[in-house]
C-alpha atoms as a PDB file:
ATOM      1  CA  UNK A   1      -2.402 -21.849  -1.024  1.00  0.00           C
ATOM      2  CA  UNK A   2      -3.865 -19.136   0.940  1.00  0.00           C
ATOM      3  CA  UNK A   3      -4.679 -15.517  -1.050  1.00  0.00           C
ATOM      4  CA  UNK A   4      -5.008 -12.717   0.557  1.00  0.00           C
ATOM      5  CA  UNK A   5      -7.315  -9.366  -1.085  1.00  0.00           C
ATOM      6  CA  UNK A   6      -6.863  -5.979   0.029  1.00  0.00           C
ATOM      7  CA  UNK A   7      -8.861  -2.894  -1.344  1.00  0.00           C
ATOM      8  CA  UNK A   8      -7.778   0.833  -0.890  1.00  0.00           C
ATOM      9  CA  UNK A   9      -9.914   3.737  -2.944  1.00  0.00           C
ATOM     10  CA  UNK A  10      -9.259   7.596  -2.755  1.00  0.00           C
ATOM     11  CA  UNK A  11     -11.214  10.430  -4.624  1.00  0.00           C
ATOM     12  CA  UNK A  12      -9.018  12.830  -6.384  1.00  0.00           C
ATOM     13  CA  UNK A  13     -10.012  16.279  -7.700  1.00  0.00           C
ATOM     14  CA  UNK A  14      -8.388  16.257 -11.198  1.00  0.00           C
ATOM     15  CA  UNK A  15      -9.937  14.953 -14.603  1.00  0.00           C
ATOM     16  CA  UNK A  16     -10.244  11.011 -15.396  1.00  0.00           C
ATOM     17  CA  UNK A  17      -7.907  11.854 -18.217  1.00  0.00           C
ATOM     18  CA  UNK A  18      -5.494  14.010 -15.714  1.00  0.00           C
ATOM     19  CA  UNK A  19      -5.739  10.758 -13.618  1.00  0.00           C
ATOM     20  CA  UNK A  20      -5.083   7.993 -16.131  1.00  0.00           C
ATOM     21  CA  UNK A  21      -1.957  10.220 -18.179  1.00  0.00           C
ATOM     22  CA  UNK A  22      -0.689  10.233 -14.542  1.00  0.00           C
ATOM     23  CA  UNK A  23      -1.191   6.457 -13.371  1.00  0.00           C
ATOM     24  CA  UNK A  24      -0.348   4.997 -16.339  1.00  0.00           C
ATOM     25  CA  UNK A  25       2.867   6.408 -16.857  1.00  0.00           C
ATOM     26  CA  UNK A  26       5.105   3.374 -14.950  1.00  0.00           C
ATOM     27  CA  UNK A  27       8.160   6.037 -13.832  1.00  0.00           C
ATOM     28  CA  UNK A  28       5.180   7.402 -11.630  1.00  0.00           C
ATOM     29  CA  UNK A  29       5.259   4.442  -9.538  1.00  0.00           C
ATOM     30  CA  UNK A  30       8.496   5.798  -8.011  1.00  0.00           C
ATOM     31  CA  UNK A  31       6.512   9.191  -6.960  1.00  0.00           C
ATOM     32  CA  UNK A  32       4.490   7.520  -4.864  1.00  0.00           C
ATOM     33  CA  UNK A  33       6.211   4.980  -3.336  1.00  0.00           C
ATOM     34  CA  UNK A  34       7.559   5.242   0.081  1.00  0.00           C
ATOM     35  CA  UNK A  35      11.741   6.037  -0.635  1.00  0.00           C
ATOM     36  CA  UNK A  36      12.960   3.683   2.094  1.00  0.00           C
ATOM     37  CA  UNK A  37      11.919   0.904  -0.416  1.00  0.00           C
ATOM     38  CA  UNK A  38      14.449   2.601  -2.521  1.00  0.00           C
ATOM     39  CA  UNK A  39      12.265   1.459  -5.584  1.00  0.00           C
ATOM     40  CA  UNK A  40      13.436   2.035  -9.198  1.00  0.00           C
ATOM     41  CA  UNK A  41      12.339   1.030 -12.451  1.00  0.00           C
ATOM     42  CA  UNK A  42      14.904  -0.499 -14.372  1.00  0.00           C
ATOM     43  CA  UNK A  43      12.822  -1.514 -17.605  1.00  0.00           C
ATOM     44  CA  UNK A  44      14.652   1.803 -20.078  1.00  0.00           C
ATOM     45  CA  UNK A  45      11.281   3.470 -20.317  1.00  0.00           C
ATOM     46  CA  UNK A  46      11.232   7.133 -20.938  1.00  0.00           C
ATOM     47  CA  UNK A  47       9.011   9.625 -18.899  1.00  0.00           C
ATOM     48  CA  UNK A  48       6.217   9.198 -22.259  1.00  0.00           C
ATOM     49  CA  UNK A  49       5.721   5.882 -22.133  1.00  0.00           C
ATOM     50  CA  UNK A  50       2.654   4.738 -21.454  1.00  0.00           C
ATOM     51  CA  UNK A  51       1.322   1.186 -20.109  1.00  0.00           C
ATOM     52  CA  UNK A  52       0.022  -1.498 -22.697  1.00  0.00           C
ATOM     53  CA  UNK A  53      -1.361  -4.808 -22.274  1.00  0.00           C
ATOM     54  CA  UNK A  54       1.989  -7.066 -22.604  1.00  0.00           C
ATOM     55  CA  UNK A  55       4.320  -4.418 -21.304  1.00  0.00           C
ATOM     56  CA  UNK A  56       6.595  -6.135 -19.141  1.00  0.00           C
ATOM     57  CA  UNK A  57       8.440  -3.665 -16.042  1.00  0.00           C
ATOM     58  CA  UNK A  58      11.311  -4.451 -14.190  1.00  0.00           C
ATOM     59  CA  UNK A  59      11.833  -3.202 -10.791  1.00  0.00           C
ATOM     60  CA  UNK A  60      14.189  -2.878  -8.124  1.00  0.00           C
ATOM     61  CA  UNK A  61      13.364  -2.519  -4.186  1.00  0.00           C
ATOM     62  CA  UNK A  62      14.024  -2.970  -1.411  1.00  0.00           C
ATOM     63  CA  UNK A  63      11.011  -4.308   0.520  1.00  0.00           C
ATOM     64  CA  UNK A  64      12.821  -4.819   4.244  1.00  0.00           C
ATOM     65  CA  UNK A  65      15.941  -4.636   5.595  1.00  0.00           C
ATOM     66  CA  UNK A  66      17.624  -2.651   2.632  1.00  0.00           C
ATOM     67  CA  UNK A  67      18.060  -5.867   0.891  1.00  0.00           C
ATOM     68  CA  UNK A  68      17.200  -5.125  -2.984  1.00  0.00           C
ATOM     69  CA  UNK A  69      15.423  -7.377  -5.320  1.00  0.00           C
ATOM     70  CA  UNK A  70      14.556  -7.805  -8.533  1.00  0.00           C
ATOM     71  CA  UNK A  71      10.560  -7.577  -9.446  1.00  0.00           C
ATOM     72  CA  UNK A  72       8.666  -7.862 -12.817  1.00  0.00           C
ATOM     73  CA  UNK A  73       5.312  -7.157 -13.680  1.00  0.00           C
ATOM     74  CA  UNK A  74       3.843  -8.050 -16.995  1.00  0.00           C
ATOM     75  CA  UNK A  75       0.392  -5.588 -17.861  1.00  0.00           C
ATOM     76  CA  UNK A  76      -2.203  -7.795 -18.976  1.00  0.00           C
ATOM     77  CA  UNK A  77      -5.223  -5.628 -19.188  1.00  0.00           C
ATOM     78  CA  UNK A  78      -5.596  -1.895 -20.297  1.00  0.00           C
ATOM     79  CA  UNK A  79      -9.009  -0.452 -21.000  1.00  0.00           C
ATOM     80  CA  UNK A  80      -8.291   3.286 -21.677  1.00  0.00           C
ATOM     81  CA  UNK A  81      -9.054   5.707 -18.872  1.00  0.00           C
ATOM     82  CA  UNK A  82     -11.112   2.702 -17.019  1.00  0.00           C
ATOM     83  CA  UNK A  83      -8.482   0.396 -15.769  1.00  0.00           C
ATOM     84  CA  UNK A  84      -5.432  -1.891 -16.081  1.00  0.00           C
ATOM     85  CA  UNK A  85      -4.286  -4.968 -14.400  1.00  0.00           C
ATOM     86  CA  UNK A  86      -0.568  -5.699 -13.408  1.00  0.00           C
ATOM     87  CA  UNK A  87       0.553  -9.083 -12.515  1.00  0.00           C
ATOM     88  CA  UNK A  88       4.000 -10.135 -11.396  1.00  0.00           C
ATOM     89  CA  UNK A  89       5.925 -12.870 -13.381  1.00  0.00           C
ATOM     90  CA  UNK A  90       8.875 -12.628 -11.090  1.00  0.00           C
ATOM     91  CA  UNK A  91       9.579 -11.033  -7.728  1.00  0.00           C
ATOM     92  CA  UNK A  92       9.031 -11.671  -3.928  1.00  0.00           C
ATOM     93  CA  UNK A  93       5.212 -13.253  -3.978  1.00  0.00           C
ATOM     94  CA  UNK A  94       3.922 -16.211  -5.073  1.00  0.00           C
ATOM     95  CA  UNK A  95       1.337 -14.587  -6.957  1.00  0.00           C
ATOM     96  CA  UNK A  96       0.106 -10.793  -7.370  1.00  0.00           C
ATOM     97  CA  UNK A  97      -2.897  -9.254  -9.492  1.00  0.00           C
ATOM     98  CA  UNK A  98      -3.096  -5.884  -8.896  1.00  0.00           C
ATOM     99  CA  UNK A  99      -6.485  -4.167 -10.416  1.00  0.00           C
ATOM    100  CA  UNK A 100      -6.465  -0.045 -10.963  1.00  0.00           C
ATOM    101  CA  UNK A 101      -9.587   0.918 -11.294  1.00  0.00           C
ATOM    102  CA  UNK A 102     -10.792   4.713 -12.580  1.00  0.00           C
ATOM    103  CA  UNK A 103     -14.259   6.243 -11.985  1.00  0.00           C
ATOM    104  CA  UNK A 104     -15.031  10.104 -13.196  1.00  0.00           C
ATOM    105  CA  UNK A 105     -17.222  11.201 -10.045  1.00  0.00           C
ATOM    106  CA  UNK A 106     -18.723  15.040  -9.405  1.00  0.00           C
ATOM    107  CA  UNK A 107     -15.694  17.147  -8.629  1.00  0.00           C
ATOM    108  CA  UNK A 108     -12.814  14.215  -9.825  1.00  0.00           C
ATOM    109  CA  UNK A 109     -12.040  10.671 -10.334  1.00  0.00           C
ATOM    110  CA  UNK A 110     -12.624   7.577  -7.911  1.00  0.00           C
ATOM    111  CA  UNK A 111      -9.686   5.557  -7.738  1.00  0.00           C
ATOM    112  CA  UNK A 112      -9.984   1.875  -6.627  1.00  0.00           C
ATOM    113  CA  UNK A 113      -6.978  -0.377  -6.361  1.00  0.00           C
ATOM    114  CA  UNK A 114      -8.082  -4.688  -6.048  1.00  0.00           C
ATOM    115  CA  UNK A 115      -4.515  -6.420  -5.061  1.00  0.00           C
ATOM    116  CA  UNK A 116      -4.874 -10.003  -4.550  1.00  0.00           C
ATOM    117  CA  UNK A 117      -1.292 -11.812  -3.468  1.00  0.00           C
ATOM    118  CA  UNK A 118       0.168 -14.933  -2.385  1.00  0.00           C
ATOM    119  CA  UNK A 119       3.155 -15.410  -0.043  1.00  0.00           C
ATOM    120  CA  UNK A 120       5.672 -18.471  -0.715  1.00  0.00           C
ATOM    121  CA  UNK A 121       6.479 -21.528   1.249  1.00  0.00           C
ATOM    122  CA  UNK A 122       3.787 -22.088   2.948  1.00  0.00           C
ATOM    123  CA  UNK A 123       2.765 -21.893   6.679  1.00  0.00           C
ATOM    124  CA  UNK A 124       6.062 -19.868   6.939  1.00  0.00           C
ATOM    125  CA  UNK A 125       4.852 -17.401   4.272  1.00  0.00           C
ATOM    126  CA  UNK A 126       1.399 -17.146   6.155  1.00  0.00           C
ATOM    127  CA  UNK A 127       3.291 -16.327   9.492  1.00  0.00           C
ATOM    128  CA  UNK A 128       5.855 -13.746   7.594  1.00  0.00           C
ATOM    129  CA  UNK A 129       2.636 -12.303   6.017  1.00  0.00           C
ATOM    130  CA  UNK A 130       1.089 -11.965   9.314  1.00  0.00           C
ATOM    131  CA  UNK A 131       4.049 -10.466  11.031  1.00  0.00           C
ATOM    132  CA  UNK A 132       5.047  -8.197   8.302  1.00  0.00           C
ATOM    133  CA  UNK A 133       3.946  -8.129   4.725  1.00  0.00           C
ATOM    134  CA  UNK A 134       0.129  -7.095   5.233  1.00  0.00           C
ATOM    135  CA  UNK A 135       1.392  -4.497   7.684  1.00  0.00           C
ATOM    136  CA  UNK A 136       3.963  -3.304   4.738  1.00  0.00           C
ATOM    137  CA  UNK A 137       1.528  -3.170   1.846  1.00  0.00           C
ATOM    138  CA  UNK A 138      -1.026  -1.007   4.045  1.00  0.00           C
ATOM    139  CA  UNK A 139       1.770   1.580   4.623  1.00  0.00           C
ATOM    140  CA  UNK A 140       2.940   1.533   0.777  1.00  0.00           C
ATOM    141  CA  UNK A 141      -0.964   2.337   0.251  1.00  0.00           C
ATOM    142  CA  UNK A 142      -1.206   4.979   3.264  1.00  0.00           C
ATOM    143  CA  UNK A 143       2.230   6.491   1.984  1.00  0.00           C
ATOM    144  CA  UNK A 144       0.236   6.531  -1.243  1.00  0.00           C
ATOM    145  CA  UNK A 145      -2.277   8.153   0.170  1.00  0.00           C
ATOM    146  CA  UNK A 146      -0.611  10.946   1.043  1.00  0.00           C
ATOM    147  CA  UNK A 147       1.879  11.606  -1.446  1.00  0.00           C
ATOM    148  CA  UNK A 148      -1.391  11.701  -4.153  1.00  0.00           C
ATOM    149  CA  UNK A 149      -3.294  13.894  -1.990  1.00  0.00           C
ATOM    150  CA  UNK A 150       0.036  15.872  -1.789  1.00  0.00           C
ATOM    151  CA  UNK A 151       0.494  16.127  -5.751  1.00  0.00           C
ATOM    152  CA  UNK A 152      -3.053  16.693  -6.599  1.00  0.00           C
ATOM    153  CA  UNK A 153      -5.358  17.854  -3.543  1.00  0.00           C
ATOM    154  CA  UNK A 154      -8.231  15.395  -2.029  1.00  0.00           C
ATOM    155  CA  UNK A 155     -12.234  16.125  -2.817  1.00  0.00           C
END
């Protein structure tokens, strides 16, 4: 099984606790998430709700193609204003673990995302991977990027 890790980071010029109330809250994930994936939580949570270890989210997107599909992610770890850890228990990978990591720095927050992933069936997950998935995931990060620099200014 091959595993794949990707790290993005980005400084942000608003207060750890600015930055956590805002990344924990799982409807955020729609805000900054390019809308050709079309993604949508479907879990019932309310704009309040905040992340806890064992919270389980459901998803829909639509990763290529406009074909939609069912994700969910289970939170496993939650240290307050420090990071959490999402892992999927159903969706499109074989595996992901995806680390969000929080840092007060002079004039913000440091925000480092881990994501390790597996692709399915083999060599022909490897070659989709290659051809498409890595190059997807860096512009769902870029897109990111932007739409958080956007919302909150960059240092």
């Amino acid at each position: 099984m091959q595993a794949y890790h990707l790290k993005f980071n980005q400084n942000i010029p608003i207060s750890l606790s600015a930055a956590w109330d805002f990344f924990s809250s799982p409807l955020n994930l729609q805000k900054i998430t390019p809308p050709e994936m079309a993604f949508k939580v479907t879990s019932g949570l309310k704009a309040e709700d905040k992340m806890y270890a064992g919270m389980i989210i459901t998803y829909k997107v639509s990763p290529m193609l406009g074909i939609k599909m069912d994700w969910m992610t289970e939170i496993t770890h939650v240290e307050h204003e420090q990071y959490f850890i999402d892992e999927q228990r159903f969706g499109p990978y074989q595996f992901w673990h995806h680390q969000h990591h929080f840092k007060e720095i002079p004039g913000g927050v440091e925000m480092n995302d881990i994501l390790t992933y597996g692709m399915p069936v083999g060599i022909i997950g490897r070659a989709v991977n290659k051809i498409y998935v890595a190059n997807k995931i860096q512009q769902i990060f870029n897109y990111r990027t932007k739409k958080v620099i956007e919302l909150f200014g960059s240092i």
